[in-house]
ModelCIF file with pLDDT and N, C-alpha, C, O atoms, coordinates in Angstrom:
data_MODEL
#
_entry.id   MODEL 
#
_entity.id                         1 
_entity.type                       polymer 
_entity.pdbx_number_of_molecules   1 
#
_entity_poly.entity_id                      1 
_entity_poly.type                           'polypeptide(L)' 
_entity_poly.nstd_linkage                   no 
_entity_poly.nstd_monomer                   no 
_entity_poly.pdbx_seq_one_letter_code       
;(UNK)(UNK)(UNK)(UNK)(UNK)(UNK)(UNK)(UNK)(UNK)(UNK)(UNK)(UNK)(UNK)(UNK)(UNK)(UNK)
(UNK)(UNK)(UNK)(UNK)(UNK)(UNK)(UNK)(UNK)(UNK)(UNK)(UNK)(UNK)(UNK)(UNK)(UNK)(UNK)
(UNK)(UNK)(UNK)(UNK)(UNK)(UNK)(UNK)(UNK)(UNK)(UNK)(UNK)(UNK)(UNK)(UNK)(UNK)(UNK)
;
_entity_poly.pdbx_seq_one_letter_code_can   XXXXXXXXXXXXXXXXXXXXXXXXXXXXXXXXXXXXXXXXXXXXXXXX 
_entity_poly.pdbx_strand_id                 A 
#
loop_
_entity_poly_seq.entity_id 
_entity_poly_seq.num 
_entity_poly_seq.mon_id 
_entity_poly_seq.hetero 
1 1  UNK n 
1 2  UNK n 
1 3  UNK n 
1 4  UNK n 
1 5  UNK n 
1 6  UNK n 
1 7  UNK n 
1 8  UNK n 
1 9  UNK n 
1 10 UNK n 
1 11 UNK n 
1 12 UNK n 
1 13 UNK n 
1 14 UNK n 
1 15 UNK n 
1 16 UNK n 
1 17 UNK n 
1 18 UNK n 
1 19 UNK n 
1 20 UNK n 
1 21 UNK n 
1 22 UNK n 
1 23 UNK n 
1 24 UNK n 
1 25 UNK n 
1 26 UNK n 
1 27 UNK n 
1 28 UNK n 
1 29 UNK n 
1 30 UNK n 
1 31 UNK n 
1 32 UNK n 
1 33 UNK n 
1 34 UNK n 
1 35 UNK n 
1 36 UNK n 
1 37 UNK n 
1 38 UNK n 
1 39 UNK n 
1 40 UNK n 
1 41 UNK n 
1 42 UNK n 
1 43 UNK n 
1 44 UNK n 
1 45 UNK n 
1 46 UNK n 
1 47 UNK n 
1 48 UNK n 
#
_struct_asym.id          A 
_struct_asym.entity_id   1 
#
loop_
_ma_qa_metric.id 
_ma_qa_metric.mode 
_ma_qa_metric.name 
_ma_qa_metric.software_group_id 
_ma_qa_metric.type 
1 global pLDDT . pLDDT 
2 local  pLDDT . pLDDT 
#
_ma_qa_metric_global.metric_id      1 
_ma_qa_metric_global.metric_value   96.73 
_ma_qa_metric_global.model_id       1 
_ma_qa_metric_global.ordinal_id     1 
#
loop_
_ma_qa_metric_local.label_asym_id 
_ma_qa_metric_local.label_comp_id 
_ma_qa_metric_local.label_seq_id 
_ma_qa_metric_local.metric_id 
_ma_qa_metric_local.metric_value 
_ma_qa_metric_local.model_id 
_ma_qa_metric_local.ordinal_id 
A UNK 1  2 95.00 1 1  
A UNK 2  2 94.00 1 2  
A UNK 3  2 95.00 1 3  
A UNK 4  2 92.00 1 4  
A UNK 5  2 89.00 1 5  
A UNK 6  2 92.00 1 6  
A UNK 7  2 94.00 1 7  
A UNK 8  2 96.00 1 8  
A UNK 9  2 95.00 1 9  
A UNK 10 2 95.00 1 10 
A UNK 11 2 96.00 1 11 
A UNK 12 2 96.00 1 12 
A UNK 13 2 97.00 1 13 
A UNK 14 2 97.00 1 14 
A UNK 15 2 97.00 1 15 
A UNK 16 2 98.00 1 16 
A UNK 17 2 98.00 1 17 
A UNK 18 2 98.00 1 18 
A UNK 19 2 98.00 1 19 
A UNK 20 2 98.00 1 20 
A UNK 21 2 98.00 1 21 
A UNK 22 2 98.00 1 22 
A UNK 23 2 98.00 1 23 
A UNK 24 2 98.00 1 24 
A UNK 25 2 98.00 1 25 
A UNK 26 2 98.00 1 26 
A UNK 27 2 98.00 1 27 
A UNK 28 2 98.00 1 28 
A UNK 29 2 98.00 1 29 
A UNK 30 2 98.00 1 30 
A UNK 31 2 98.00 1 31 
A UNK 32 2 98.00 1 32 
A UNK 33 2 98.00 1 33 
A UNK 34 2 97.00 1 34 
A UNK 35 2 95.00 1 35 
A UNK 36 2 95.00 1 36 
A UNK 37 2 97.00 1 37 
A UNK 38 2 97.00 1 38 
A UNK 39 2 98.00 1 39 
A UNK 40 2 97.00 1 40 
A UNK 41 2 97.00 1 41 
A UNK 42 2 98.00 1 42 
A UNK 43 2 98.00 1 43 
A UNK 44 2 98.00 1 44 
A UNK 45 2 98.00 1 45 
A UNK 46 2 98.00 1 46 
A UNK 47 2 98.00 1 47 
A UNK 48 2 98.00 1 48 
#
loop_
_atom_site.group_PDB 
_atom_site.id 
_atom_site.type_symbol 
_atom_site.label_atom_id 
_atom_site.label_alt_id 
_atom_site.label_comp_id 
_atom_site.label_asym_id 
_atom_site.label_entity_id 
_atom_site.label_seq_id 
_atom_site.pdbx_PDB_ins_code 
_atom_site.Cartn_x 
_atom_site.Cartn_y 
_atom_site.Cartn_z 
_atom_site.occupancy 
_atom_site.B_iso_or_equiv 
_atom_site.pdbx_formal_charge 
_atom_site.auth_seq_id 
_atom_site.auth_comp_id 
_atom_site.auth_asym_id 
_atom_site.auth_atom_id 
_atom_site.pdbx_PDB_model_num 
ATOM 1   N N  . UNK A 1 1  ? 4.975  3.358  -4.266  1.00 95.00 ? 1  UNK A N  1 
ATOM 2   C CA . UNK A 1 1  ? 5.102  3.275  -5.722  1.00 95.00 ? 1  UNK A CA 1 
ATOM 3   C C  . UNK A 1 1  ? 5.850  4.472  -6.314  1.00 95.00 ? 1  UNK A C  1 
ATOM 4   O O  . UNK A 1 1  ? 6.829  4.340  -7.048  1.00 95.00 ? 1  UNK A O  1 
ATOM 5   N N  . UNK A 1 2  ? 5.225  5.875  -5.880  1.00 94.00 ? 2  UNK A N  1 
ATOM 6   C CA . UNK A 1 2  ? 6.179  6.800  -6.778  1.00 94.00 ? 2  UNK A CA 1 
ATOM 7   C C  . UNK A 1 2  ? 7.739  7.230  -6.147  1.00 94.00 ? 2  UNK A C  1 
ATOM 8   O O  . UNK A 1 2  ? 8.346  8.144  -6.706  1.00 94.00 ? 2  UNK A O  1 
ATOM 9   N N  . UNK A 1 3  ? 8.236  6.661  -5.185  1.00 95.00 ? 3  UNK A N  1 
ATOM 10  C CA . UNK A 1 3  ? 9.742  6.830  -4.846  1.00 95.00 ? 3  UNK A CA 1 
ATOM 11  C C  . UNK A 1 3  ? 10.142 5.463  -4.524  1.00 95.00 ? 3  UNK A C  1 
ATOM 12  O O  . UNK A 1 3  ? 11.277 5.060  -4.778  1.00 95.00 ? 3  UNK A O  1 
ATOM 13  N N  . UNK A 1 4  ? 9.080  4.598  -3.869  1.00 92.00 ? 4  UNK A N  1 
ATOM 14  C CA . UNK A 1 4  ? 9.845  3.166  -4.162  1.00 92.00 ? 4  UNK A CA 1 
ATOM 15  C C  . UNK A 1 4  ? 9.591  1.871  -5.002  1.00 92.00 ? 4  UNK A C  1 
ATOM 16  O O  . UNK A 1 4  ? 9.998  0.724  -4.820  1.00 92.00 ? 4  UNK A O  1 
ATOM 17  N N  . UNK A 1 5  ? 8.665  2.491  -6.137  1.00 89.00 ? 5  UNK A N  1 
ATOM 18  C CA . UNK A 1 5  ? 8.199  1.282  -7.008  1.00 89.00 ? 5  UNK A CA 1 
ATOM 19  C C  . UNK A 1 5  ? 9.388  0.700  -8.011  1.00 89.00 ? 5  UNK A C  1 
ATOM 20  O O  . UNK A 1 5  ? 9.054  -0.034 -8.941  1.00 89.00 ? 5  UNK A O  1 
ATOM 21  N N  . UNK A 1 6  ? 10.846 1.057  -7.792  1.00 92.00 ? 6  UNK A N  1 
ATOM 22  C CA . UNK A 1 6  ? 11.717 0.081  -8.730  1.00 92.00 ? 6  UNK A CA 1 
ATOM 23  C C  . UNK A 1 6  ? 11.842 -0.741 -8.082  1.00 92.00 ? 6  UNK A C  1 
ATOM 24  O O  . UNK A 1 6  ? 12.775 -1.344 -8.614  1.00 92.00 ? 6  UNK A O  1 
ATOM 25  N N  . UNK A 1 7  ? 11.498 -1.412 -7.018  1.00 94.00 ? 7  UNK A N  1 
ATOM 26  C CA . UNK A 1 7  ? 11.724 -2.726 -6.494  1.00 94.00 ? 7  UNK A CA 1 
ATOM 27  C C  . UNK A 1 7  ? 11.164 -3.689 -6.592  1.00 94.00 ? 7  UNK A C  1 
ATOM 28  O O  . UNK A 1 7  ? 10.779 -3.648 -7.761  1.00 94.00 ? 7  UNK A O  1 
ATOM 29  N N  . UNK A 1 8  ? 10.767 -4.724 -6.111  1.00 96.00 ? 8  UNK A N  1 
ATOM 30  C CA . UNK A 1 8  ? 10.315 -6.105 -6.621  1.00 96.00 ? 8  UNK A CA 1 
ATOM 31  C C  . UNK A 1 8  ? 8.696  -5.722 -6.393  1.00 96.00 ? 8  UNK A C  1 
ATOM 32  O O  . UNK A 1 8  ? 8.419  -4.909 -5.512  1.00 96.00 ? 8  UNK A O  1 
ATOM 33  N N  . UNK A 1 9  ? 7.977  -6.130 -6.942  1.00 95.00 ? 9  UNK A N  1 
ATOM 34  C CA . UNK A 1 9  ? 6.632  -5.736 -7.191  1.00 95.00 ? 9  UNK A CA 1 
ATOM 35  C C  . UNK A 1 9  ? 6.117  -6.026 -5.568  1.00 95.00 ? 9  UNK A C  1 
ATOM 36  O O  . UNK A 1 9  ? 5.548  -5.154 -4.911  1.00 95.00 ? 9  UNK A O  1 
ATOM 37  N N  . UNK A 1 10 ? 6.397  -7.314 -5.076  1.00 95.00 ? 10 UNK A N  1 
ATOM 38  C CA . UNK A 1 10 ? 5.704  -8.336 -3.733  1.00 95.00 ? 10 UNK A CA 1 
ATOM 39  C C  . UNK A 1 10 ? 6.707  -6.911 -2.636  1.00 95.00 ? 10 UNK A C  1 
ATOM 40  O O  . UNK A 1 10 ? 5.828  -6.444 -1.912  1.00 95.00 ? 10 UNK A O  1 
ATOM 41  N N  . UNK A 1 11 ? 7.889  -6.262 -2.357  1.00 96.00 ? 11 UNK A N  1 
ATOM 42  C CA . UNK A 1 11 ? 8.072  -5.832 -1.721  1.00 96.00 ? 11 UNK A CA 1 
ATOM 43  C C  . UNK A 1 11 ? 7.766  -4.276 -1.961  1.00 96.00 ? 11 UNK A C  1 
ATOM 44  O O  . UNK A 1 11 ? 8.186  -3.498 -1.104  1.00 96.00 ? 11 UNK A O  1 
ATOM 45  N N  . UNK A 1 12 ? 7.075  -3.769 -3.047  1.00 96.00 ? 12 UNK A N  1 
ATOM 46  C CA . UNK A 1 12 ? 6.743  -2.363 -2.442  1.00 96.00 ? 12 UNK A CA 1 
ATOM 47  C C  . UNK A 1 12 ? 4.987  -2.697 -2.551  1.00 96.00 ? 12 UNK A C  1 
ATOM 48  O O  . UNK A 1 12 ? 4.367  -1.658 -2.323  1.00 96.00 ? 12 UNK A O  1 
ATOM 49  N N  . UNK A 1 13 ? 4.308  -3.571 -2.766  1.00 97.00 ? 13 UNK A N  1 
ATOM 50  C CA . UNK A 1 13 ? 2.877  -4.322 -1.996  1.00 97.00 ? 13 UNK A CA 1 
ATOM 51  C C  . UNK A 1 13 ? 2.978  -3.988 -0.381  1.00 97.00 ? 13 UNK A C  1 
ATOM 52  O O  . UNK A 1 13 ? 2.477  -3.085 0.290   1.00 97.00 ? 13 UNK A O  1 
ATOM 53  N N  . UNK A 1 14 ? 3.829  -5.089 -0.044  1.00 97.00 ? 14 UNK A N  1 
ATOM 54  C CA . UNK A 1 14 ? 4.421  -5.326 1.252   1.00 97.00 ? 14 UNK A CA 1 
ATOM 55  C C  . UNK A 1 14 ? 4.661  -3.893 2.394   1.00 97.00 ? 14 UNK A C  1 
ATOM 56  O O  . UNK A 1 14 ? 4.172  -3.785 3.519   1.00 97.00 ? 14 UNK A O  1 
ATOM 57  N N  . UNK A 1 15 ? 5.554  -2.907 1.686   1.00 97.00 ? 15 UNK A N  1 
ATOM 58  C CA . UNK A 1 15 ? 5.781  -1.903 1.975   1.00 97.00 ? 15 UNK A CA 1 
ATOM 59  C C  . UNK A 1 15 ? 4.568  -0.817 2.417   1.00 97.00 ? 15 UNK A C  1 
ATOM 60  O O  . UNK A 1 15 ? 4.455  -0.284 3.521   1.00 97.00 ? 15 UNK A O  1 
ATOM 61  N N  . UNK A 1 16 ? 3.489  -0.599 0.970   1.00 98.00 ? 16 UNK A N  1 
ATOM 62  C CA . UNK A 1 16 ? 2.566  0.230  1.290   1.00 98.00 ? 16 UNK A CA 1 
ATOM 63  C C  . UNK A 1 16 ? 1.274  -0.698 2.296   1.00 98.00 ? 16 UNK A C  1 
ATOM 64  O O  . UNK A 1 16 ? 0.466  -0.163 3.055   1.00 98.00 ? 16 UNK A O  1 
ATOM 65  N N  . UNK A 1 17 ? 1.381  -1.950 2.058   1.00 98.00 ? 17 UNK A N  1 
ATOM 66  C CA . UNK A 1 17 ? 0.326  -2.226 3.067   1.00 98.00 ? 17 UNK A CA 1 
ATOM 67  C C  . UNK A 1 17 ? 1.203  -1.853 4.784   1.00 98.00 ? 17 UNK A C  1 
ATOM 68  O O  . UNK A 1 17 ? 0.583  -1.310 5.698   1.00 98.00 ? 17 UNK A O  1 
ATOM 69  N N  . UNK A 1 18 ? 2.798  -2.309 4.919   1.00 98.00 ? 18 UNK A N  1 
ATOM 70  C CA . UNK A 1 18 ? 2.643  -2.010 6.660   1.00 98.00 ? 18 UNK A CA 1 
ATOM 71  C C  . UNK A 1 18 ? 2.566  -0.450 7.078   1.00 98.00 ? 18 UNK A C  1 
ATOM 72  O O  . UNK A 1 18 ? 2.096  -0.075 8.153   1.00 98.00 ? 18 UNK A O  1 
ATOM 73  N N  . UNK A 1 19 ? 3.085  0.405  6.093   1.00 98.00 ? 19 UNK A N  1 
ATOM 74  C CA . UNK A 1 19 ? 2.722  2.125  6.406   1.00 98.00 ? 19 UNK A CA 1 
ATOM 75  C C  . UNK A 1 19 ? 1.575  2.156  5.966   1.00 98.00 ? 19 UNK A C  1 
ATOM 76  O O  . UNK A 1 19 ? 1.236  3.228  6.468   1.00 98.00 ? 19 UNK A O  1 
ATOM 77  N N  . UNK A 1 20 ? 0.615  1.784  5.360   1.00 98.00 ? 20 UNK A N  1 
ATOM 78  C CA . UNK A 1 20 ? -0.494 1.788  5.607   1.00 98.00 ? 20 UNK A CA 1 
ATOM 79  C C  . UNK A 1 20 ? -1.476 1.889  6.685   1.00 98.00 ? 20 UNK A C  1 
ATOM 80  O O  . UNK A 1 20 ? -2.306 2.763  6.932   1.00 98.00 ? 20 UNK A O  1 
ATOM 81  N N  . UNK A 1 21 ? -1.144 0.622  7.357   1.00 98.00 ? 21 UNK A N  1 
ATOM 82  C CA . UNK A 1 21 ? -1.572 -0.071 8.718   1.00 98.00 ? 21 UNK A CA 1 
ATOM 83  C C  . UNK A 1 21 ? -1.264 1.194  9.434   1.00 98.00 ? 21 UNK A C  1 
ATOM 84  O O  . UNK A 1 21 ? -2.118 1.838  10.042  1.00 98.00 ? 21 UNK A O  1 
ATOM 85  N N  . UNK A 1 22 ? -0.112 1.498  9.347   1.00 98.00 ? 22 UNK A N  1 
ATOM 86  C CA . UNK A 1 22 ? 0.352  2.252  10.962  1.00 98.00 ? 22 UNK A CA 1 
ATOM 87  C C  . UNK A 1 22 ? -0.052 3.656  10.787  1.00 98.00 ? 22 UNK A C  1 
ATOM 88  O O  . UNK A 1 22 ? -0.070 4.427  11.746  1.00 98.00 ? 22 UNK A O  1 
ATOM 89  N N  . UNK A 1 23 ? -0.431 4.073  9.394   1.00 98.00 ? 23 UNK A N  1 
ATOM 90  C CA . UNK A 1 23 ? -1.096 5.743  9.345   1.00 98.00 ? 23 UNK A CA 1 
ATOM 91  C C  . UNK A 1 23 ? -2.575 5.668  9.700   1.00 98.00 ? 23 UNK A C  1 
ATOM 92  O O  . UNK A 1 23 ? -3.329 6.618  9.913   1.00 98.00 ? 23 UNK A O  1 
ATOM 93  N N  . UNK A 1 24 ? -2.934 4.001  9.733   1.00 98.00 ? 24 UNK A N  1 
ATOM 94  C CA . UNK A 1 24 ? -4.381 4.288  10.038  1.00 98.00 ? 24 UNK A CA 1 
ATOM 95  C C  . UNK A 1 24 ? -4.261 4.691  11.607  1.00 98.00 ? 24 UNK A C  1 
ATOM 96  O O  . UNK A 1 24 ? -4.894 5.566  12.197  1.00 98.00 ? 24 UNK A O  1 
ATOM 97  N N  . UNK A 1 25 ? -2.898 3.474  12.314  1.00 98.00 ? 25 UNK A N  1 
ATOM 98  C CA . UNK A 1 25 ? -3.494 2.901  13.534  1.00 98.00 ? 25 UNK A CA 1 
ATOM 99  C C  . UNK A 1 25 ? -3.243 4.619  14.595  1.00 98.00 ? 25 UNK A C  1 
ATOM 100 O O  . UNK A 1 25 ? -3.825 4.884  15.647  1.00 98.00 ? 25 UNK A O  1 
ATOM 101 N N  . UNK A 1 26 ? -2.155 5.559  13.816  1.00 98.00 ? 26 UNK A N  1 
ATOM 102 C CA . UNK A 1 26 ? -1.584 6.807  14.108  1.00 98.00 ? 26 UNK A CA 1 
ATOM 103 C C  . UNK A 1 26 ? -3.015 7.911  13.790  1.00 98.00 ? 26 UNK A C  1 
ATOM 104 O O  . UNK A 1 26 ? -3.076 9.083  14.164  1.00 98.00 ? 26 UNK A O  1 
ATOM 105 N N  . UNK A 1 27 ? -4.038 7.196  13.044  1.00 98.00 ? 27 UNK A N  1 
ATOM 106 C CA . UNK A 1 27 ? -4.928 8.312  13.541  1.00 98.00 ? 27 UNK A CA 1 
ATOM 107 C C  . UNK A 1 27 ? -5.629 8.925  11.818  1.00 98.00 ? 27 UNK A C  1 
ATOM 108 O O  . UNK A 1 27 ? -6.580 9.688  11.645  1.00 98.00 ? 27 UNK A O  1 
ATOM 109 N N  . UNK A 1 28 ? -4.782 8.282  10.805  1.00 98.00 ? 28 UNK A N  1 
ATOM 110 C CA . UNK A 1 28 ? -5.520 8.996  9.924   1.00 98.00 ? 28 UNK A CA 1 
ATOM 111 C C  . UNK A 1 28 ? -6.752 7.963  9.155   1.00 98.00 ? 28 UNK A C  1 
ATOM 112 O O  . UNK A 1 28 ? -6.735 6.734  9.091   1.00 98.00 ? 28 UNK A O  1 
ATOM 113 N N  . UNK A 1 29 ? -7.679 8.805  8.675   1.00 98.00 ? 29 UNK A N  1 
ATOM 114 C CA . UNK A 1 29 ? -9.198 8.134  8.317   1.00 98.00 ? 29 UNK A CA 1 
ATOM 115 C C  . UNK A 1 29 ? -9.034 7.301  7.002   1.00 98.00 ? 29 UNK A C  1 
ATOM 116 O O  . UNK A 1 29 ? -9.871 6.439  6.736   1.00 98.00 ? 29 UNK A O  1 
ATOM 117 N N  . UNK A 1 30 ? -8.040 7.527  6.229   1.00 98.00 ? 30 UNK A N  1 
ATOM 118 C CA . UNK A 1 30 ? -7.974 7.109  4.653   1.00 98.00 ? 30 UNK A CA 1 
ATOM 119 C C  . UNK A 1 30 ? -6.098 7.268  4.366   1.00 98.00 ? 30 UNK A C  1 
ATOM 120 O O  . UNK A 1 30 ? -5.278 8.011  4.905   1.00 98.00 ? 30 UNK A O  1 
ATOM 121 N N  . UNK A 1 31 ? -5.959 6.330  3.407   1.00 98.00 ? 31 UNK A N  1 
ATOM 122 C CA . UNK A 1 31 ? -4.553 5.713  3.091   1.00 98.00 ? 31 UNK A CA 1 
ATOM 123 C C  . UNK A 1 31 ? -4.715 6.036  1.644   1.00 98.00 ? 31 UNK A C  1 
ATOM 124 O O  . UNK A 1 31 ? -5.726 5.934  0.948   1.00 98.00 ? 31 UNK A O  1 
ATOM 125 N N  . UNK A 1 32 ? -3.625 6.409  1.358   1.00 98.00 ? 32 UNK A N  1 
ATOM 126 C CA . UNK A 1 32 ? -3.745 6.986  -0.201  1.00 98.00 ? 32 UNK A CA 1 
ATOM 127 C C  . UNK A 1 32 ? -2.234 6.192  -0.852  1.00 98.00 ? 32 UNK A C  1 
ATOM 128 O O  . UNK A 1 32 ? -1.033 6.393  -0.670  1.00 98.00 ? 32 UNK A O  1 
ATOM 129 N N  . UNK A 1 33 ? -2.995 5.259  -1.643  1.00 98.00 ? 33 UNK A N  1 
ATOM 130 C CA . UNK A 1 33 ? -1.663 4.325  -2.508  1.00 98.00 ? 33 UNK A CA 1 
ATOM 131 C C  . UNK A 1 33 ? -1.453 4.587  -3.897  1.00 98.00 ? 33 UNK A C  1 
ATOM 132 O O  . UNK A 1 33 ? -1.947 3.787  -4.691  1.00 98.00 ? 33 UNK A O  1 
ATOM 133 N N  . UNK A 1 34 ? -0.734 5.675  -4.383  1.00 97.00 ? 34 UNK A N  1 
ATOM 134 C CA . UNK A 1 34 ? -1.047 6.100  -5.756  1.00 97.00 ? 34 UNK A CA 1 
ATOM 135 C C  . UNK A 1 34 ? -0.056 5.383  -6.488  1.00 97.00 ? 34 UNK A C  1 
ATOM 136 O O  . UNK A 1 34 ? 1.141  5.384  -6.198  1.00 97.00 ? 34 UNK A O  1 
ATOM 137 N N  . UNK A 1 35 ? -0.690 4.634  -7.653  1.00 95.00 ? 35 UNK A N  1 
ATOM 138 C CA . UNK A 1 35 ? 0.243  3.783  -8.230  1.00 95.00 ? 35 UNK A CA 1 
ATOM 139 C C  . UNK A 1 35 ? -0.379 2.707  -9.233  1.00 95.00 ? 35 UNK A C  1 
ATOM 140 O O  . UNK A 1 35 ? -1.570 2.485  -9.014  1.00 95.00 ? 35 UNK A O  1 
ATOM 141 N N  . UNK A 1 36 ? 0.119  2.085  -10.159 1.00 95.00 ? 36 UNK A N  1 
ATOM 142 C CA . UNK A 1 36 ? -1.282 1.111  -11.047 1.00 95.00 ? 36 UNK A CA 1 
ATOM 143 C C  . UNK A 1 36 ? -1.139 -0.274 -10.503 1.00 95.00 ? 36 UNK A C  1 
ATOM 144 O O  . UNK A 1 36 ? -0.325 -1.194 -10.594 1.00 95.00 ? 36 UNK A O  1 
ATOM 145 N N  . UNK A 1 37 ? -2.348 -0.019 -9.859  1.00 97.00 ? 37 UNK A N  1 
ATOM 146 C CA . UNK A 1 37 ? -2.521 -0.935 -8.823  1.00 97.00 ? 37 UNK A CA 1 
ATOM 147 C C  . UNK A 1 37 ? -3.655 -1.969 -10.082 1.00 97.00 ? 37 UNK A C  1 
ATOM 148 O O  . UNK A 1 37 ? -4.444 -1.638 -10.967 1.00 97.00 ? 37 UNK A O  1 
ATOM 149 N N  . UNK A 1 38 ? -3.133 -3.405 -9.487  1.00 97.00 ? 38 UNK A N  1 
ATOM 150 C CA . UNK A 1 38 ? -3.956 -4.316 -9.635  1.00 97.00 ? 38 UNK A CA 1 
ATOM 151 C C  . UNK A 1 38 ? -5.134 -4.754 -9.420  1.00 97.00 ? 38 UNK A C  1 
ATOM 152 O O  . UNK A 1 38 ? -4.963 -4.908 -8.211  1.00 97.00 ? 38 UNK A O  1 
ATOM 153 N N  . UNK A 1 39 ? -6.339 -5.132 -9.604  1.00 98.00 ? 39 UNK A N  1 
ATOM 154 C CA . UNK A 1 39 ? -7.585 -5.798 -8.594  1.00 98.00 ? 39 UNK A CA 1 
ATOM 155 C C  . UNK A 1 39 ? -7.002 -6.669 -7.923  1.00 98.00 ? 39 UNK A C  1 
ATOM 156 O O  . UNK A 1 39 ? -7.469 -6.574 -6.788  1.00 98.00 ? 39 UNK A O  1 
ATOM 157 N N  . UNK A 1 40 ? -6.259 -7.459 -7.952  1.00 97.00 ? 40 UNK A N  1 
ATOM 158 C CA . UNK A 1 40 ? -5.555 -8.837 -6.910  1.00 97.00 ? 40 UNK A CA 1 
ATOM 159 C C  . UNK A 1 40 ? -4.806 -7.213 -5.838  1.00 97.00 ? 40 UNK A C  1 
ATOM 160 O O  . UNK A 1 40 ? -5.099 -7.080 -4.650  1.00 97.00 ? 40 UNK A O  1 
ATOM 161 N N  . UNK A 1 41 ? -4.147 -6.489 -6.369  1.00 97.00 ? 41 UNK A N  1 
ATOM 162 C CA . UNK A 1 41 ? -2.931 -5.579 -5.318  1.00 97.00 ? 41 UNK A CA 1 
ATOM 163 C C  . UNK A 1 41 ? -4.264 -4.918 -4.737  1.00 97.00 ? 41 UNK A C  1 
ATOM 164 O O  . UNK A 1 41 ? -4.338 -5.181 -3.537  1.00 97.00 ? 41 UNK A O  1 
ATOM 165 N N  . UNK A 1 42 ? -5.479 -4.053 -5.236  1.00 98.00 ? 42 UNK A N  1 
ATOM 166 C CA . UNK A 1 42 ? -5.985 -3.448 -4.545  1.00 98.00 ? 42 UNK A CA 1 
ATOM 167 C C  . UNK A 1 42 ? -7.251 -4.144 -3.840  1.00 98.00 ? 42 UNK A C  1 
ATOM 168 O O  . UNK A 1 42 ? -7.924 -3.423 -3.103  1.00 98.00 ? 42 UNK A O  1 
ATOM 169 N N  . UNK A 1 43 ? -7.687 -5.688 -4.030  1.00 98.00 ? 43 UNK A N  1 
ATOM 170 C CA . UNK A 1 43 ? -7.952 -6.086 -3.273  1.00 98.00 ? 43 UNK A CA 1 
ATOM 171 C C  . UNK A 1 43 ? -7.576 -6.716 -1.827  1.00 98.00 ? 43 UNK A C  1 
ATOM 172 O O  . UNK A 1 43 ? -8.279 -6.933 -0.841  1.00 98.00 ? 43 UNK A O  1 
ATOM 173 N N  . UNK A 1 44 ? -5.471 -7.036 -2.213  1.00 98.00 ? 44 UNK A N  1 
ATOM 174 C CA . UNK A 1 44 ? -5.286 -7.032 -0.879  1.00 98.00 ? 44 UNK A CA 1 
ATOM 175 C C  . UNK A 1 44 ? -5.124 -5.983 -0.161  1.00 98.00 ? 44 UNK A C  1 
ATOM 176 O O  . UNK A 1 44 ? -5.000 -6.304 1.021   1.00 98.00 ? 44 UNK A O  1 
ATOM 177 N N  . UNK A 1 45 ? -5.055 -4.587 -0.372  1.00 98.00 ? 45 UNK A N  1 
ATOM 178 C CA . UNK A 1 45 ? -5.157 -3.490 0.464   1.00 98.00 ? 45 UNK A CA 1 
ATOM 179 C C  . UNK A 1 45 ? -6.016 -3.269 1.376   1.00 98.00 ? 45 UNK A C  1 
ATOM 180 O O  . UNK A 1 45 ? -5.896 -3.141 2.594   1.00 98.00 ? 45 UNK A O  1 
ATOM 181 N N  . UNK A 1 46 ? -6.830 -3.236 0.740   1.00 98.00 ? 46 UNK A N  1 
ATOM 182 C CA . UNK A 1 46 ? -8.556 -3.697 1.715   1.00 98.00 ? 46 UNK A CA 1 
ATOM 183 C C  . UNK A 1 46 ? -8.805 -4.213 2.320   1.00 98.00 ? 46 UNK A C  1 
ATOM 184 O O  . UNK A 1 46 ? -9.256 -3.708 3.348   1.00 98.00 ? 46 UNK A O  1 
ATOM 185 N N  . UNK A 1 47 ? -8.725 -5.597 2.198   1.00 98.00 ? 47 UNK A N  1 
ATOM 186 C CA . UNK A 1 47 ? -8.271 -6.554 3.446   1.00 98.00 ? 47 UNK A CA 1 
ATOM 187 C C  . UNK A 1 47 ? -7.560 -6.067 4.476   1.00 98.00 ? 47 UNK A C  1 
ATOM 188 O O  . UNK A 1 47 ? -7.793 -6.217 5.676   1.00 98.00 ? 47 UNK A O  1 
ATOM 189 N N  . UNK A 1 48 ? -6.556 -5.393 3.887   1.00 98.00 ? 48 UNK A N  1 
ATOM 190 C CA . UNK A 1 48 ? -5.618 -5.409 5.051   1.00 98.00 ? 48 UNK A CA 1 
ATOM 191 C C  . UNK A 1 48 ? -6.031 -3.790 5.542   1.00 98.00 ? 48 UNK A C  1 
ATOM 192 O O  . UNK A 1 48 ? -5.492 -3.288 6.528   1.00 98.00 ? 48 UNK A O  1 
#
C-alpha cells in the first residue's frame, strides 16, 4: 500500500497477501500490512 497502492485495488490485495505468505514461510512471526484496509481486505489476509 504505501509504495504500491496506486494500482488496481485486487492487485496490490494480491501483492501483499503473496509477500506476505513468503515472510511468514522465510521465518518471520507477524506480517505487517499498513494501509486502510477493509473488513472484506483484512479478512482475506487472515485466511490467507
Amino acid at each position: 500500500f504505501p509504495v504500491g497502492g496506486d494500482r488496481d485495488r485486487d492487485v496490490v490485495i494480491a501483492d501483499a497477501l503473496e509477500r506476505g505468505r513468503a515472510y511468514l514461510d522465510a521465518g518471520a512471526p507477524v506480517v505487517f500490512v499498513p494501509g486502510p484496509l477493509t473488513s472484506d481486505e483484512v479478512r482475506t489476509l487472515v485466511d490467507a
